[in-house]
Protein backbone atom coordinates (compact mmCIF):
# COMPACT_ATOMS: atom_id res chain seq x y z
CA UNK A 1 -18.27 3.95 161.19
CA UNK A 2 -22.08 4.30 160.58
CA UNK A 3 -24.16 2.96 157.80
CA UNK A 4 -22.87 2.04 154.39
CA UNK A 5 -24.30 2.62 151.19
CA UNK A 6 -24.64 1.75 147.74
CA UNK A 7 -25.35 3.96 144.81
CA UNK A 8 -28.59 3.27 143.59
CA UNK A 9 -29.70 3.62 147.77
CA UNK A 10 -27.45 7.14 148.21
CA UNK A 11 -29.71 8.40 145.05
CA UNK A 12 -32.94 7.25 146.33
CA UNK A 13 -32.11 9.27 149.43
CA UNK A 14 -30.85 12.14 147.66
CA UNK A 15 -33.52 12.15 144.67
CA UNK A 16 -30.86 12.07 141.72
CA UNK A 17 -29.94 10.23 139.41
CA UNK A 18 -27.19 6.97 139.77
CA UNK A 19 -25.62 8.78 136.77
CA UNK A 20 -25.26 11.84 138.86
CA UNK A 21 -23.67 10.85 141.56
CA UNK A 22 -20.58 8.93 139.78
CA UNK A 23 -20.52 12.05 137.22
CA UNK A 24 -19.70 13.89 140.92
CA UNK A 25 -17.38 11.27 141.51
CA UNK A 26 -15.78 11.27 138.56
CA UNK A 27 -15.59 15.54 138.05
CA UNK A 28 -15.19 16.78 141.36
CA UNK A 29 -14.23 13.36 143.67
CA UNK A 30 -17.50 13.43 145.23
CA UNK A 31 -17.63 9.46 145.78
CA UNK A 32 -16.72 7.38 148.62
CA UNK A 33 -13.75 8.08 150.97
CA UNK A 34 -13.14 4.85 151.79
CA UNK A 35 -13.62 2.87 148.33
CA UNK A 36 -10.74 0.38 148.03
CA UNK A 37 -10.25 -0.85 144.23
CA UNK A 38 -12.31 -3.53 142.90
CA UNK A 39 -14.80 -3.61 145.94
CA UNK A 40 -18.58 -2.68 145.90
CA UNK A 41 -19.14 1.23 146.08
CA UNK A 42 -20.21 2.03 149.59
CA UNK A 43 -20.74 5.59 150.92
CA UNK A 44 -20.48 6.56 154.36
CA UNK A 45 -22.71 8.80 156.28
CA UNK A 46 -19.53 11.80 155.55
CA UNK A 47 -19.67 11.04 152.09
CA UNK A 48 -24.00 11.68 152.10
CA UNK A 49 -23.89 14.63 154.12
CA UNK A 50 -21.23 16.09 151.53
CA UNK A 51 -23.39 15.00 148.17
CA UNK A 52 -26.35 16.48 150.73
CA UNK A 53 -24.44 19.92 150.20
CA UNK A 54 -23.86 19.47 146.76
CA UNK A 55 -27.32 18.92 145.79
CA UNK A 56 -28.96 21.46 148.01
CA UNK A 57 -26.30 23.87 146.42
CA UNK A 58 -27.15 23.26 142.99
CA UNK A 59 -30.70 23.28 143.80
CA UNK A 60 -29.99 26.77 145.22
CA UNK A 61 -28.78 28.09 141.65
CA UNK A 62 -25.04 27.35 142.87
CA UNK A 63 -22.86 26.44 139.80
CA UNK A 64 -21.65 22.99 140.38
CA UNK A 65 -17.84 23.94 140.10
CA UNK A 66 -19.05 26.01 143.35
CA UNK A 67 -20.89 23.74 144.85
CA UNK A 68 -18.87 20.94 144.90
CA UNK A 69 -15.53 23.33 146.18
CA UNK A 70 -18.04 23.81 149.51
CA UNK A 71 -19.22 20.04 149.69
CA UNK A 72 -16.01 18.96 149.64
CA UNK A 73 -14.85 21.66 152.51
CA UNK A 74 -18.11 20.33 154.49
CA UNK A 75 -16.65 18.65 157.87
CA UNK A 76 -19.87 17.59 159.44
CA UNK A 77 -22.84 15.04 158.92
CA UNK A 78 -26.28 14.93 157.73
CA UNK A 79 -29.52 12.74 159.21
CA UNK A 80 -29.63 10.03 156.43
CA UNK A 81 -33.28 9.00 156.97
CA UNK A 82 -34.61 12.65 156.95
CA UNK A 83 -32.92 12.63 153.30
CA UNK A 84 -35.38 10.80 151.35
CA UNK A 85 -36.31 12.50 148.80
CA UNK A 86 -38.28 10.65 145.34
CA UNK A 87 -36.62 11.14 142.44
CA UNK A 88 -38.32 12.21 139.03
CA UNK A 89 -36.72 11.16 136.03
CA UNK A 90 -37.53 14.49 133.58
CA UNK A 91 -34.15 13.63 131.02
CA UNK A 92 -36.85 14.07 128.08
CA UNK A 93 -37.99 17.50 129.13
CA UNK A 94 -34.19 18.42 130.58
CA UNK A 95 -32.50 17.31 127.34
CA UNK A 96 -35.24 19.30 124.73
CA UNK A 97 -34.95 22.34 126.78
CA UNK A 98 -30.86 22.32 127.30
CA UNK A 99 -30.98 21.84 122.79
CA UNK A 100 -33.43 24.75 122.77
CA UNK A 101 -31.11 26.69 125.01
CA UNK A 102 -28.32 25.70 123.00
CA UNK A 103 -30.01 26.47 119.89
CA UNK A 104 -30.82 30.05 121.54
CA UNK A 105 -34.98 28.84 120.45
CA UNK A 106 -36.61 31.37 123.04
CA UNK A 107 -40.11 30.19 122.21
CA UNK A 108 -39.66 26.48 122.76
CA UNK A 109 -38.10 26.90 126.07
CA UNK A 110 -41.06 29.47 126.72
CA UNK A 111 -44.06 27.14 126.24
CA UNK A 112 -42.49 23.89 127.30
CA UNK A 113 -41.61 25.49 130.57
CA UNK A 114 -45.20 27.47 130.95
CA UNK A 115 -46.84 23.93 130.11
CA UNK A 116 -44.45 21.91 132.77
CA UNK A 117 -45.75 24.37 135.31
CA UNK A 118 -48.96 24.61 134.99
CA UNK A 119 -49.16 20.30 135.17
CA UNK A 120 -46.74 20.13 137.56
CA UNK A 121 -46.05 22.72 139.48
CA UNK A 122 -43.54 25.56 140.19
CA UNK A 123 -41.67 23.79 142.97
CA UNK A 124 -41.57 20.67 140.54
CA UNK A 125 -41.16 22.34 137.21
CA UNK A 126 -37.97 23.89 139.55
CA UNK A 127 -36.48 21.00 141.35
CA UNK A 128 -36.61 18.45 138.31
CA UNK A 129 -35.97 20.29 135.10
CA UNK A 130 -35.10 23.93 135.71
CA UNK A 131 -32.05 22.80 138.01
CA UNK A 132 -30.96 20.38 135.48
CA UNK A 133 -30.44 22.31 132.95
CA UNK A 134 -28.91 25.26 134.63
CA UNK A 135 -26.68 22.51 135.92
CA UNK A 136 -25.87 21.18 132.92
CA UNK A 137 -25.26 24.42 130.90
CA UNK A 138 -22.72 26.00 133.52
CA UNK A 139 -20.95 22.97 133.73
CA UNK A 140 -20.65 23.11 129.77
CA UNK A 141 -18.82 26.34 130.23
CA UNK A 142 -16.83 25.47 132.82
CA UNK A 143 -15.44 22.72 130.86
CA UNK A 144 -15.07 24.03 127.67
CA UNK A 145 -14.79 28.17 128.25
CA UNK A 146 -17.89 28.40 125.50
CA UNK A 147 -21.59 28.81 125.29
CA UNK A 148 -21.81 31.93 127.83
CA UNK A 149 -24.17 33.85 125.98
CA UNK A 150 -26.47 30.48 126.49
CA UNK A 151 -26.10 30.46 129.88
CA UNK A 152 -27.11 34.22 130.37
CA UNK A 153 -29.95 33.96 127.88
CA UNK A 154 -31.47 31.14 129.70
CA UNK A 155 -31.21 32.91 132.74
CA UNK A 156 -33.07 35.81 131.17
CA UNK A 157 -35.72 33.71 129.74
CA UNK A 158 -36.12 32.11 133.42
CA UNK A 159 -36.71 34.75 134.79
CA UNK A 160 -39.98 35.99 132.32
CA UNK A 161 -41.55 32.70 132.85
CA UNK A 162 -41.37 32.98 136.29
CA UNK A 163 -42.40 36.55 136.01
CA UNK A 164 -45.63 35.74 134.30
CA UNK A 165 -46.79 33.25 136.92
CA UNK A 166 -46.20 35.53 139.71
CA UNK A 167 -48.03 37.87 137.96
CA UNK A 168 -50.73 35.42 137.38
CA UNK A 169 -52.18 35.81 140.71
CA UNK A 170 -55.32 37.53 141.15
CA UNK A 171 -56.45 37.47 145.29
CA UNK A 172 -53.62 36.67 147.50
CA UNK A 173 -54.57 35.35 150.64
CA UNK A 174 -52.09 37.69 152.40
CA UNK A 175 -53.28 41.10 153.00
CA UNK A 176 -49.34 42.42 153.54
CA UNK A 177 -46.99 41.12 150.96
CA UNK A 178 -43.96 39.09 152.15
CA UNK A 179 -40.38 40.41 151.06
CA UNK A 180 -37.91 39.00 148.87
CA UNK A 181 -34.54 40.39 148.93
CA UNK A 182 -30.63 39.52 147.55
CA UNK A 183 -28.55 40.99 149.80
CA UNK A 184 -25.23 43.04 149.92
CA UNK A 185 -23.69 43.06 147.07
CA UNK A 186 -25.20 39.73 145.61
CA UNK A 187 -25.94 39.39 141.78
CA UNK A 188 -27.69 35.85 141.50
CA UNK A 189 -31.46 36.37 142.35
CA UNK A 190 -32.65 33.76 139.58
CA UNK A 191 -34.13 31.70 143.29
CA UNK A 192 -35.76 34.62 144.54
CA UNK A 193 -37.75 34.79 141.35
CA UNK A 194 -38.13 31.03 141.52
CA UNK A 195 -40.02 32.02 145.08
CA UNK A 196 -41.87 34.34 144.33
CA UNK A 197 -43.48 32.03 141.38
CA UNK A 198 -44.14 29.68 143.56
CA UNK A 199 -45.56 31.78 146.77
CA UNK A 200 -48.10 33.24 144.21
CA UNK A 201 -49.15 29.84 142.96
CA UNK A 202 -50.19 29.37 146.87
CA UNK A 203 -51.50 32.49 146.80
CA UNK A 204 -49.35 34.36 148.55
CA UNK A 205 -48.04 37.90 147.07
CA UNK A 206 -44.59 39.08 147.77
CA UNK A 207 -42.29 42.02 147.00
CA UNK A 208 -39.57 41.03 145.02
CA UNK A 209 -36.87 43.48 146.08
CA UNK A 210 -34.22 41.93 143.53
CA UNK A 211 -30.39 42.01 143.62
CA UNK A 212 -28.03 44.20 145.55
CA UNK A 213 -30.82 45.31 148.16
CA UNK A 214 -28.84 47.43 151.05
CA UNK A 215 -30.02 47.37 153.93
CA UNK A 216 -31.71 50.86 154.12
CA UNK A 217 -33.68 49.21 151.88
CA UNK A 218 -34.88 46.52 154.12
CA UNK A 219 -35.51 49.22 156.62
CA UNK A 220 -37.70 51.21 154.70
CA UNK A 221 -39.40 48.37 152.96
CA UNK A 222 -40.30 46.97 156.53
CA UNK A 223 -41.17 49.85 158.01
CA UNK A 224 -43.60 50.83 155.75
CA UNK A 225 -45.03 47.24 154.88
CA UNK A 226 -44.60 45.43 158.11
CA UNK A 227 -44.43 41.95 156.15
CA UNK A 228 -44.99 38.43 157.73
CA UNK A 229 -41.91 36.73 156.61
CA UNK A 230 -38.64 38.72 154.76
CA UNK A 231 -36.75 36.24 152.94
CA UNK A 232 -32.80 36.78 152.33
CA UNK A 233 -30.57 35.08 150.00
CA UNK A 234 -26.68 35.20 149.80
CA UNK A 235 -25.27 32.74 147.55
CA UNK A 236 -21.50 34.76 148.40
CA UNK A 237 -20.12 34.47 151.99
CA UNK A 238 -19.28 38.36 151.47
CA UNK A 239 -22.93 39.25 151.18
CA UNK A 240 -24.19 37.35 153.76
CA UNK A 241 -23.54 39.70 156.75
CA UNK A 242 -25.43 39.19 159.63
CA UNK A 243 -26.95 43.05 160.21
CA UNK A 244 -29.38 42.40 157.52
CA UNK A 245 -31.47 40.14 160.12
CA UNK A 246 -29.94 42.01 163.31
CA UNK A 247 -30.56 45.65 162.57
CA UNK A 248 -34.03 45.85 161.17
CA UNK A 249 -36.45 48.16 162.91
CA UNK A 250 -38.81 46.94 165.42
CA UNK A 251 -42.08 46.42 164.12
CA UNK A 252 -45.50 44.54 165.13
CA UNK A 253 -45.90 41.86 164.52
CA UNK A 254 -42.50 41.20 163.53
CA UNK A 255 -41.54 39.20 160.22
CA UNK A 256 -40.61 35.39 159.87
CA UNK A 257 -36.45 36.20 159.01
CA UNK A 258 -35.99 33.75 156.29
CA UNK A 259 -32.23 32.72 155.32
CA UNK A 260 -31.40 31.24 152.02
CA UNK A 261 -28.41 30.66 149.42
CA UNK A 262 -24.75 28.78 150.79
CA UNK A 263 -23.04 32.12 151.74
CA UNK A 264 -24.91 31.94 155.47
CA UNK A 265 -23.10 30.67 158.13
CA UNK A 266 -25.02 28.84 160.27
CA UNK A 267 -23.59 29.77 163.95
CA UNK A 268 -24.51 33.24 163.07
CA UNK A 269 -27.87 32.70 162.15
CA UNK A 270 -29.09 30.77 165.30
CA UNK A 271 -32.11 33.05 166.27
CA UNK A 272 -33.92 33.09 162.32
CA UNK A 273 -34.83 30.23 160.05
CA UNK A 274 -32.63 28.90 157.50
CA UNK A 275 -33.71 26.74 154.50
CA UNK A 276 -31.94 24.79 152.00
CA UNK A 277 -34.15 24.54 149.16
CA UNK A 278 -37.32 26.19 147.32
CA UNK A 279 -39.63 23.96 149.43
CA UNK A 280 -38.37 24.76 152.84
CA UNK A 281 -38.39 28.41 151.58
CA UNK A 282 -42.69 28.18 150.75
CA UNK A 283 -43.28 26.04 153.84
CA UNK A 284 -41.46 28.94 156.36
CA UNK A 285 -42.94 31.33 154.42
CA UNK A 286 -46.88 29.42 154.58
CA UNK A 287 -46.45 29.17 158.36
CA UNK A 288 -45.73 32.95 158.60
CA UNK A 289 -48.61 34.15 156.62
CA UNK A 290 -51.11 31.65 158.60
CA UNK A 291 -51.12 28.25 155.84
């Protein structure tokens, strides 16, 4: 049956809150599988490697409607101990930013994000108050059918912050940029940009190829720039195709193929790295530029 556990110890491991995790119950029956009425909430090592997807998802820039329609189709299990992750309480900074975003206030969402960065960290600022809120605003409009415009202009707003900290860089330690791309057909990049932020805070510089990037693209782009590492997302099963890692032209030394985003399938992708989070991403990336 495997280990049992409680709430508060299935958010330790996860690095969420105990509110979260019975919200997920409660919205999308994320909770235990086996929790009889009236005894002590216990999850099961199933029920973690599902609320594993779920947060890695969201993490990704998944909507949570989205996220939790593929934790719940998740069949397998997840190593419980290699799961611990700390968890940050940041509700002060998450709930003045969601009322700025709300309020459509452009400059307080500006400086209180530039100012969270620069103390904390890109992967930080990311992982414990950007996520939030982008959590909490879609699931706002999923709910109620309102606040749209929010959602986009956040997005937008996002995306110059991150912008300006890529650009911040001045010597990157990496004589040939690495390569960002959204494959296919895919629309979300907001994690690519998230990347990039952070690679340049390490020093490395990248070329953000953006959204919709065919593969000729990639072909040209590598060809010309032989990168270290060429990172692909595909949040969309229909983008994630694997002849963007298969068919790219031989070059030498050849790049560190990077996988990222849900739409992946993982017996396809058996020869390249996949990662599940804006961590993983920088530490495949480090390792392929020499860190």
């Amino acid at each position: 049956m495997g280990e049992l556990l409680t709430v508060a110890a299935v958010a330790r491991r996860l690095g969420i809150a105990p509110a979260t995790l019975r919200t997920w119950d409660r919205r999308y029956g994320l909770g235990p599988t086996d929790h009889a009425e009236g005894d002590h909430r216990k999850y099961g090592p199933h029920d973690v490697a599902r609320l594993m997807v779920m947060r890695r998802l969201i993490a990704s820039g998944v909507s949570p409607s989205d996220a939790a329609q593929t934790a719940l189709e998740h069949k397998g299990r997840t190593n419980l101990r290699a799961t611990d992750i700390k968890y940050v309480d940041r509700s002060d900074l998450v709930n003045a930013i969601h009322r700025s975003a709300l309020a459509l206030d452009r400059e307080v969402i500006v400086s209180s994000l530039t100012k969270d960065i620069k103390k904390n960290g890109v992967i930080s600022t990311w992982q414990e108050v950007i996520v939030p809120v982008l959590s909490r605003v879609g699931d706002e409009w999923e709910r109620t059918g309102v606040g749209i415009e929010v959602e986009h202009l956040l997005t937008e707003i996002l995306k110059d912050v991150l912008r300006e900290k890529t650009a911040s860089m001045s010597k990157p330690i990496n004589p040939r940029p690495v390569v960002l791309a959204a494959v296919g057909e895919e629309l979300h990049c907001l994690a690519l940009h998230a990347l990039a932020a952070a690679l340049a805070e390490k020093g490395i510089e990248s070329y953000l190829l953006g959204a919709r990037t065919p593969l000729e693209a990639l072909h040209a782009v590598v060809t010309r720039s032989a990168p270290p590492a060429l990172f692909l997302w595909a949040q969309l099963a229909a983008n994630a195709k694997p002849k963007f890692f298969n068919e790219l032209p031989s070059v030498r030394p050849a790049p560190r193929v990077v996988l990222g985003g849900p739409g992946w399938n993982a017996k396809d992708c058996s020869k390249v790295a996949m990662v599940h989070d804006l961590s993983g991403a920088c530490l495949e990336i480090e390792r392929a530029v020499g860190l």
